[in-house]
PDB file of N, CA and C in Angstrom:
ATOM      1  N   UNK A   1     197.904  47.551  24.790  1.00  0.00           N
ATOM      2  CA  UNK A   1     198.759  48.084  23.740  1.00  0.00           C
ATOM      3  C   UNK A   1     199.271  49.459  24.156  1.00  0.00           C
ATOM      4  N   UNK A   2     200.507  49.854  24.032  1.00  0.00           N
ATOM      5  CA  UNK A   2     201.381  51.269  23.848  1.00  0.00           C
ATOM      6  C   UNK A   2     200.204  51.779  23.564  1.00  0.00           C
ATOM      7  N   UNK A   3     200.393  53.546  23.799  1.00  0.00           N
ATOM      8  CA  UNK A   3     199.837  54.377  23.609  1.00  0.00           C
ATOM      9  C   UNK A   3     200.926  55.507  22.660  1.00  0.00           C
ATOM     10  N   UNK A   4     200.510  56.277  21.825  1.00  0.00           N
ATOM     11  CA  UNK A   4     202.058  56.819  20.937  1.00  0.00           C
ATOM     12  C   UNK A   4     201.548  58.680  22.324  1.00  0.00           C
ATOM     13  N   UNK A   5     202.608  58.511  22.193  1.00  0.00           N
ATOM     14  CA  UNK A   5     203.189  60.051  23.036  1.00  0.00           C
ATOM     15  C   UNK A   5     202.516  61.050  22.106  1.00  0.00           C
ATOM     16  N   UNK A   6     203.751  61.258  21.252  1.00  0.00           N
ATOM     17  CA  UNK A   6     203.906  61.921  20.820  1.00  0.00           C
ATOM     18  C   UNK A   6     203.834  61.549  19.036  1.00  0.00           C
ATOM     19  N   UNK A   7     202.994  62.322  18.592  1.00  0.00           N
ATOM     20  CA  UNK A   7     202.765  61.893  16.812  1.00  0.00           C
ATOM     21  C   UNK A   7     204.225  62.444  15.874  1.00  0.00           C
ATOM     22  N   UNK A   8     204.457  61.551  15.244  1.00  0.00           N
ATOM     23  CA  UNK A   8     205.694  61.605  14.668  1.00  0.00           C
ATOM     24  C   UNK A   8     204.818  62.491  12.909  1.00  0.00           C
ATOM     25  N   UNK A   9     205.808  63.007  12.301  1.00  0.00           N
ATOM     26  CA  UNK A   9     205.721  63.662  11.135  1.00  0.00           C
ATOM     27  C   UNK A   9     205.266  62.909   9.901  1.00  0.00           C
ATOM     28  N   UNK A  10     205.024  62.893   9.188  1.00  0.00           N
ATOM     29  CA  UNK A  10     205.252  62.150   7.695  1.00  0.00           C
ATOM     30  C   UNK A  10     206.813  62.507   7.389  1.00  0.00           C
ATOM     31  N   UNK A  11     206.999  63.444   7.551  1.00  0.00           N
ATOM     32  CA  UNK A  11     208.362  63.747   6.806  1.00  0.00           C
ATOM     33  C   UNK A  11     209.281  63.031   7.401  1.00  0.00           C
ATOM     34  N   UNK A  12     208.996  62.511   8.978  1.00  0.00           N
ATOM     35  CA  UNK A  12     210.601  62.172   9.784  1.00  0.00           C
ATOM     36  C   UNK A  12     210.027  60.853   9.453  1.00  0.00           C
ATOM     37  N   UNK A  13     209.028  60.090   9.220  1.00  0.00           N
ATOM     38  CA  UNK A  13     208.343  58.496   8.988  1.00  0.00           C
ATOM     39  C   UNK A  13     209.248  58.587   7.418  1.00  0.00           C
ATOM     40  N   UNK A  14     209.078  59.339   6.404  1.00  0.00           N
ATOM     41  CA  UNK A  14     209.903  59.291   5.676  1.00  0.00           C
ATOM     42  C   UNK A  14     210.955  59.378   5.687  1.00  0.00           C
ATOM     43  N   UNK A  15     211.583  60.145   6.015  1.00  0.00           N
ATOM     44  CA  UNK A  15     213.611  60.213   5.790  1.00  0.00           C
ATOM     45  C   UNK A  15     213.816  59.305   6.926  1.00  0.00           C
ATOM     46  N   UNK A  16     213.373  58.273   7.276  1.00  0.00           N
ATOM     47  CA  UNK A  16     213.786  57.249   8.014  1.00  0.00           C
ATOM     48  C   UNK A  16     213.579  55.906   6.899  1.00  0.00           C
ATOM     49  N   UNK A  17     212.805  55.710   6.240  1.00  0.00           N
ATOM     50  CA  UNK A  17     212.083  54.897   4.932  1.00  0.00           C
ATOM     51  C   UNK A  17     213.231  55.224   3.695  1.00  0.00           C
ATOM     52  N   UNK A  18     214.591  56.088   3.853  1.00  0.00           N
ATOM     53  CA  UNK A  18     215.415  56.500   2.493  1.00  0.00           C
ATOM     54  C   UNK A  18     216.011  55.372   2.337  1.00  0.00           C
ATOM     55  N   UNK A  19     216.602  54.558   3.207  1.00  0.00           N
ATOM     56  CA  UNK A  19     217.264  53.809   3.350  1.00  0.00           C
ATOM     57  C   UNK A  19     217.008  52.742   2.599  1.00  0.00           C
ATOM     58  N   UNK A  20     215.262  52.308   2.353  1.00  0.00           N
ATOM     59  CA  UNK A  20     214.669  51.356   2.042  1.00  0.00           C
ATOM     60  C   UNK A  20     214.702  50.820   0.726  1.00  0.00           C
ATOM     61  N   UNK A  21     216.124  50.827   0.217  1.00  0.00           N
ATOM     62  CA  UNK A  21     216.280  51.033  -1.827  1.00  0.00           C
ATOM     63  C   UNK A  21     216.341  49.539  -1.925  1.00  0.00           C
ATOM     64  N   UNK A  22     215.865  49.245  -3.349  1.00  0.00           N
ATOM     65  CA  UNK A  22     215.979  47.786  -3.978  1.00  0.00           C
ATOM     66  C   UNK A  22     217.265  47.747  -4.808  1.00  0.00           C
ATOM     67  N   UNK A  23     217.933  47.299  -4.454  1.00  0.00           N
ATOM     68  CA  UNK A  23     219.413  46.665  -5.207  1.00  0.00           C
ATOM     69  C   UNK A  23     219.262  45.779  -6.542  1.00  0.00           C
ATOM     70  N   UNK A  24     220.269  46.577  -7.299  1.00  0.00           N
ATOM     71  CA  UNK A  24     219.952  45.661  -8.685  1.00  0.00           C
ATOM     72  C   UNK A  24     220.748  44.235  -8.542  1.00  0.00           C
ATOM     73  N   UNK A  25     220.025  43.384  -9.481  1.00  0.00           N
ATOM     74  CA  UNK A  25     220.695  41.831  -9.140  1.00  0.00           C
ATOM     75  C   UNK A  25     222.037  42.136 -10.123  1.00  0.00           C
ATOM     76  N   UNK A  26     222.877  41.338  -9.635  1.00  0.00           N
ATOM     77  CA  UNK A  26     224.185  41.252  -9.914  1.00  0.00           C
ATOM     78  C   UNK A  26     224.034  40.183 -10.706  1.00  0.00           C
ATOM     79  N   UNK A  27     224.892  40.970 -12.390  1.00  0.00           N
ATOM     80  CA  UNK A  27     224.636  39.941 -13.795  1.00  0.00           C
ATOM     81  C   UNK A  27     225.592  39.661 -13.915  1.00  0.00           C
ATOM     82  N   UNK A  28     226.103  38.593 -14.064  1.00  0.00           N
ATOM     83  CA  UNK A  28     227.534  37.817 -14.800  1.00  0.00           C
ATOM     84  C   UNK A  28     227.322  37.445 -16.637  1.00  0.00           C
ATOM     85  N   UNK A  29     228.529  37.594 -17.117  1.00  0.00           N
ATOM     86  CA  UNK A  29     228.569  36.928 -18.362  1.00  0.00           C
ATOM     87  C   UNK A  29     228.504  35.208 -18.341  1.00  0.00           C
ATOM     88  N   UNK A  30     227.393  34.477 -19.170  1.00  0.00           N
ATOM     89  CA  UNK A  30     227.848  33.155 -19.028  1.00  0.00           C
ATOM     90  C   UNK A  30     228.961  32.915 -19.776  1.00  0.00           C
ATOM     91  N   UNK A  31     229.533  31.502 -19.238  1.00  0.00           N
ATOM     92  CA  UNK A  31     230.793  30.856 -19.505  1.00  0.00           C
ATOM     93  C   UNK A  31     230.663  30.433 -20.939  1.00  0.00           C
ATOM     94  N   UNK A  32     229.059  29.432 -21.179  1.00  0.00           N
ATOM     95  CA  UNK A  32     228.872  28.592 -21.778  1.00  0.00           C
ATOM     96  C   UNK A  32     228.978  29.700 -23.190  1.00  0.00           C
ATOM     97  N   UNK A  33     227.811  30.212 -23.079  1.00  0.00           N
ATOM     98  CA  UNK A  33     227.524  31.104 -24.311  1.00  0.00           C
ATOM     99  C   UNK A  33     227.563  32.442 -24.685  1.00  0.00           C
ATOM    100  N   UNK A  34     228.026  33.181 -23.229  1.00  0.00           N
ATOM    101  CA  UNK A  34     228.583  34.589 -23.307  1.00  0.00           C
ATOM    102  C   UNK A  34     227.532  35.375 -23.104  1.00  0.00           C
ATOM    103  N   UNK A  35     225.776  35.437 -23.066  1.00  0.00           N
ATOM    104  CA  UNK A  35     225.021  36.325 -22.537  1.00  0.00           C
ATOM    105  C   UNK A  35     224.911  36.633 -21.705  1.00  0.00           C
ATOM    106  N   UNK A  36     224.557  37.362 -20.663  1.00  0.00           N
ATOM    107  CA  UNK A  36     224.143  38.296 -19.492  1.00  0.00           C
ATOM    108  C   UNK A  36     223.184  36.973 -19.040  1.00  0.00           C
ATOM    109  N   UNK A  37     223.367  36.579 -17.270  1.00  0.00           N
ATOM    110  CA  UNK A  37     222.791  35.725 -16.360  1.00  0.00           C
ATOM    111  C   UNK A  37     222.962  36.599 -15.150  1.00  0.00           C
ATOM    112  N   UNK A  38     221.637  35.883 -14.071  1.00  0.00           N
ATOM    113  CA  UNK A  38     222.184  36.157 -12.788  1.00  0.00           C
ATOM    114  C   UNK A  38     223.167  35.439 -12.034  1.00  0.00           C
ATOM    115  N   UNK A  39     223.762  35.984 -11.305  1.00  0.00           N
ATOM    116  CA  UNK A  39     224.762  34.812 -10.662  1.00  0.00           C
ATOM    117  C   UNK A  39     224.182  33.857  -9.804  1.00  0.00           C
ATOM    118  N   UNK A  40     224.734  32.532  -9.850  1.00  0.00           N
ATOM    119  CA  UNK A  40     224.189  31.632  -9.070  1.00  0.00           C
ATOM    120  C   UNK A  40     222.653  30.657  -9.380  1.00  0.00           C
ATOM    121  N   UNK A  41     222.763  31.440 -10.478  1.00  0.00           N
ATOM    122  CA  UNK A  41     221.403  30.677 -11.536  1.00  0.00           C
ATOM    123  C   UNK A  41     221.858  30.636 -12.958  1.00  0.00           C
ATOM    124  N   UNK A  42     220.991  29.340 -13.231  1.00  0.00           N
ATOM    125  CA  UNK A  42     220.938  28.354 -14.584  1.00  0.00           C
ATOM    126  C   UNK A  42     221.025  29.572 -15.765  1.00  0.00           C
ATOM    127  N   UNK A  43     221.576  29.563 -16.514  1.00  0.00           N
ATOM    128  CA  UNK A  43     221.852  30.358 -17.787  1.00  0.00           C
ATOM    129  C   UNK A  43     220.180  29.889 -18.399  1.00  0.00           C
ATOM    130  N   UNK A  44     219.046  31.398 -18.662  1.00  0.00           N
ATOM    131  CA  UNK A  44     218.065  30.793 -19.447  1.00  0.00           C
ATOM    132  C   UNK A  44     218.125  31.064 -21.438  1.00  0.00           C
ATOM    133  N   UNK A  45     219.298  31.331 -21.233  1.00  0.00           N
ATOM    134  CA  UNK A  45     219.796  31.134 -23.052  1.00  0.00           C
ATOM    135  C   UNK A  45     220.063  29.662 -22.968  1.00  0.00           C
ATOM    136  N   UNK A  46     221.359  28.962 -22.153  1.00  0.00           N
ATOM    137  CA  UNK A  46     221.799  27.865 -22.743  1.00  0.00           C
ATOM    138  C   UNK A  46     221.250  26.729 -21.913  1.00  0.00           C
ATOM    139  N   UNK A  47     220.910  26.837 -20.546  1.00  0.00           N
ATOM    140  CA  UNK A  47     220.351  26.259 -20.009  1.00  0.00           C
ATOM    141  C   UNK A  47     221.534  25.165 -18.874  1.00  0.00           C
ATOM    142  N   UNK A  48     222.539  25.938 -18.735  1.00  0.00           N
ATOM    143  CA  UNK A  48     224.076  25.273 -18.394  1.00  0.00           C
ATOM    144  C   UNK A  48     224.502  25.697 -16.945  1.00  0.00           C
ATOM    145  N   UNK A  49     224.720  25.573 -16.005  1.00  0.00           N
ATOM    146  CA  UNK A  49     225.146  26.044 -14.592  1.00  0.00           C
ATOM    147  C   UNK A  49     226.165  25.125 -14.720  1.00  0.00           C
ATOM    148  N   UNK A  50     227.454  26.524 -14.496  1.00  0.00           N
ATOM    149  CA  UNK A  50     228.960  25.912 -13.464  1.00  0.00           C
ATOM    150  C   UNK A  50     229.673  24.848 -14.756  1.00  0.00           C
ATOM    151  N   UNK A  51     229.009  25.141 -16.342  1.00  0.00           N
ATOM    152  CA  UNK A  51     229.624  23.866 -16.899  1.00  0.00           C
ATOM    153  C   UNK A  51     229.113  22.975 -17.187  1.00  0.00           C
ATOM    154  N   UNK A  52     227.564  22.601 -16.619  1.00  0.00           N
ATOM    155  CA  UNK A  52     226.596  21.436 -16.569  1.00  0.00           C
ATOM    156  C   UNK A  52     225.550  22.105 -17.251  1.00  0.00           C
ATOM    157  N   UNK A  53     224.811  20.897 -18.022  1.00  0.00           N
ATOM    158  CA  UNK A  53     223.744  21.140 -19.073  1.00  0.00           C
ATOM    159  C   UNK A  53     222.617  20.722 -17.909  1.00  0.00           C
ATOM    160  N   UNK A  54     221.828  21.254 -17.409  1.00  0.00           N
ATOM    161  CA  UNK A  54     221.122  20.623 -16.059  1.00  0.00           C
ATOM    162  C   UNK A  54     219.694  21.372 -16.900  1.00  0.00           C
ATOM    163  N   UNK A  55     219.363  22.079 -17.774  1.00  0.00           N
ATOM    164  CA  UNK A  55     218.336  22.420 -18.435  1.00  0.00           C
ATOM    165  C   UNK A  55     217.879  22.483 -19.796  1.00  0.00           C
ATOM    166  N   UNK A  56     217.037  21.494 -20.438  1.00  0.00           N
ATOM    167  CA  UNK A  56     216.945  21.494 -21.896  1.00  0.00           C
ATOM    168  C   UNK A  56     216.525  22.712 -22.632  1.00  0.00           C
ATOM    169  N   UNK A  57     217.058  23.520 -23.402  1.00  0.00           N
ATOM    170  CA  UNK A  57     216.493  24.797 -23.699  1.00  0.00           C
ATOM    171  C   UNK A  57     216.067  24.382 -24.785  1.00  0.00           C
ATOM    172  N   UNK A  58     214.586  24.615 -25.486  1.00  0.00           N
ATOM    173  CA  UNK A  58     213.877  24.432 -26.691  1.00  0.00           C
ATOM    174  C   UNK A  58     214.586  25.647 -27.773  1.00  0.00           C
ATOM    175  N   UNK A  59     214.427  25.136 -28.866  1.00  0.00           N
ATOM    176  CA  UNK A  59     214.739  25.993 -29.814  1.00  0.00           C
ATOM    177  C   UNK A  59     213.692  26.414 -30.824  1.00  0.00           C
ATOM    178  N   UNK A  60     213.620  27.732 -31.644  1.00  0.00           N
ATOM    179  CA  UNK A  60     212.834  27.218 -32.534  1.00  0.00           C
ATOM    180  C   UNK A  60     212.304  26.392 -33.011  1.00  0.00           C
ATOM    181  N   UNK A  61     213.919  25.520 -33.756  1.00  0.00           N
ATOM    182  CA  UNK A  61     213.982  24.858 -34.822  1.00  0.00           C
ATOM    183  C   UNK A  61     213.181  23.028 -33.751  1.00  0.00           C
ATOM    184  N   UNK A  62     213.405  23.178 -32.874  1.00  0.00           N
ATOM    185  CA  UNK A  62     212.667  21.784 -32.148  1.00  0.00           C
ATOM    186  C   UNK A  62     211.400  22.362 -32.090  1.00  0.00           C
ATOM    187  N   UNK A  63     210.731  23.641 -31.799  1.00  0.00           N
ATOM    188  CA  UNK A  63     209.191  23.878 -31.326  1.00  0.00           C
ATOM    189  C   UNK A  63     208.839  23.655 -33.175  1.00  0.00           C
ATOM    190  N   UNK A  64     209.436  23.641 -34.120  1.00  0.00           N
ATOM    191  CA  UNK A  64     208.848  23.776 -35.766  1.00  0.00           C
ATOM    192  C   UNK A  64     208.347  22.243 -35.596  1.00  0.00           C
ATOM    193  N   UNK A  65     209.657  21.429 -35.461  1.00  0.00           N
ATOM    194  CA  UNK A  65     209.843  20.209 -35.863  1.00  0.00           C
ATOM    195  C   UNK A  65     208.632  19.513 -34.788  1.00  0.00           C
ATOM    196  N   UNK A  66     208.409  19.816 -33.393  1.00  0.00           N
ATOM    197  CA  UNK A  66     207.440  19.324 -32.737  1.00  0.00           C
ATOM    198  C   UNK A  66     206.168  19.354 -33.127  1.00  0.00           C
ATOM    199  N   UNK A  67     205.296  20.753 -34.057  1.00  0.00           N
ATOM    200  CA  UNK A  67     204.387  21.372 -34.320  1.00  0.00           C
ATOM    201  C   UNK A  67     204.013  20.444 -35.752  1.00  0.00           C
ATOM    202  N   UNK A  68     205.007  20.505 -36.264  1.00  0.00           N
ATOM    203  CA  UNK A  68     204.674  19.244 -37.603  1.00  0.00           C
ATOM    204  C   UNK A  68     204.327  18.289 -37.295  1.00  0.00           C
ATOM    205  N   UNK A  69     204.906  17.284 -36.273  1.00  0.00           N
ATOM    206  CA  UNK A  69     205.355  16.272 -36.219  1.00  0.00           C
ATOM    207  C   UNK A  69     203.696  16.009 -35.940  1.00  0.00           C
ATOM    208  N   UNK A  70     203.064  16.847 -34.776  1.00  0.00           N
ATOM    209  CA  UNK A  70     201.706  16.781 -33.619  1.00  0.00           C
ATOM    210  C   UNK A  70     200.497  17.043 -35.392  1.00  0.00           C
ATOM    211  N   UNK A  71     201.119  17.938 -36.026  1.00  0.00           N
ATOM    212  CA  UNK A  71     200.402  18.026 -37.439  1.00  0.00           C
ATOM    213  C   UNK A  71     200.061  16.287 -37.992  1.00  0.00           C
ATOM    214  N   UNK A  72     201.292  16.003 -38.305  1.00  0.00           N
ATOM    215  CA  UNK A  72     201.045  14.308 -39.091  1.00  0.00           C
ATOM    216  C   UNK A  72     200.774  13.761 -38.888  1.00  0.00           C
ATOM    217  N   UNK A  73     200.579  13.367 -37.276  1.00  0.00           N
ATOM    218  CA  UNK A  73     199.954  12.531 -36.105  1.00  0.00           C
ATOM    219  C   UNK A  73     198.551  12.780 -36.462  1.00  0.00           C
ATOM    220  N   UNK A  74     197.931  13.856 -36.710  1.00  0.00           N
ATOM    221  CA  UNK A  74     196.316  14.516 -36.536  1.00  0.00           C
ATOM    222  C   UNK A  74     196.122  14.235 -37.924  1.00  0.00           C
ATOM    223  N   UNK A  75     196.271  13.777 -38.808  1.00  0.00           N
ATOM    224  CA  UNK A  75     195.988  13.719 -40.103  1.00  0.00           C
ATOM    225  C   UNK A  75     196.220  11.935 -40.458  1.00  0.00           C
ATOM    226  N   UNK A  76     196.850  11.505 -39.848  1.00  0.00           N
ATOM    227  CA  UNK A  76     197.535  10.019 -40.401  1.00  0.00           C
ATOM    228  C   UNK A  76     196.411   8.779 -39.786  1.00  0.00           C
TER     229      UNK A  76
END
């Protein structure tokens, strides 16, 4: 293995590391329903890419109606 010469700084190991920034993801408005998405991924409000329903999004009103339903089942 190399041997280091010469010991480098913290400071110059740092201002070489500035560069190293995380980029925010780039949000689009969806088409379908108008909230804030990433681009290139499934809308997780409507559940729609490009126009296509390719994901069932639960709603309340289906998690109520499921929760009863698993209720009447356990009682009947």
């Amino acid at each position: 293995m190399p041997k280091v010469k010469h010991r480098h700084s913290k400071t110059r190991g740092r201002k070489r590391r500035t560069h190293y920034k995380a980029t925010a993801p780039s949000v689009t408005k969806c088409k379908q329903c108008g909230k804030a998405k990433k681009s290139h991924h499934v809308c997780p409000h409507c559940g729609y890419y490009r126009g296509v329903q390719v994901k069932r999004i639960e709603t309340m009103e289906d998690r109520k109606a499921k929760k009863e339903k698993k209720e009447r089942r356990g009682r009947g």
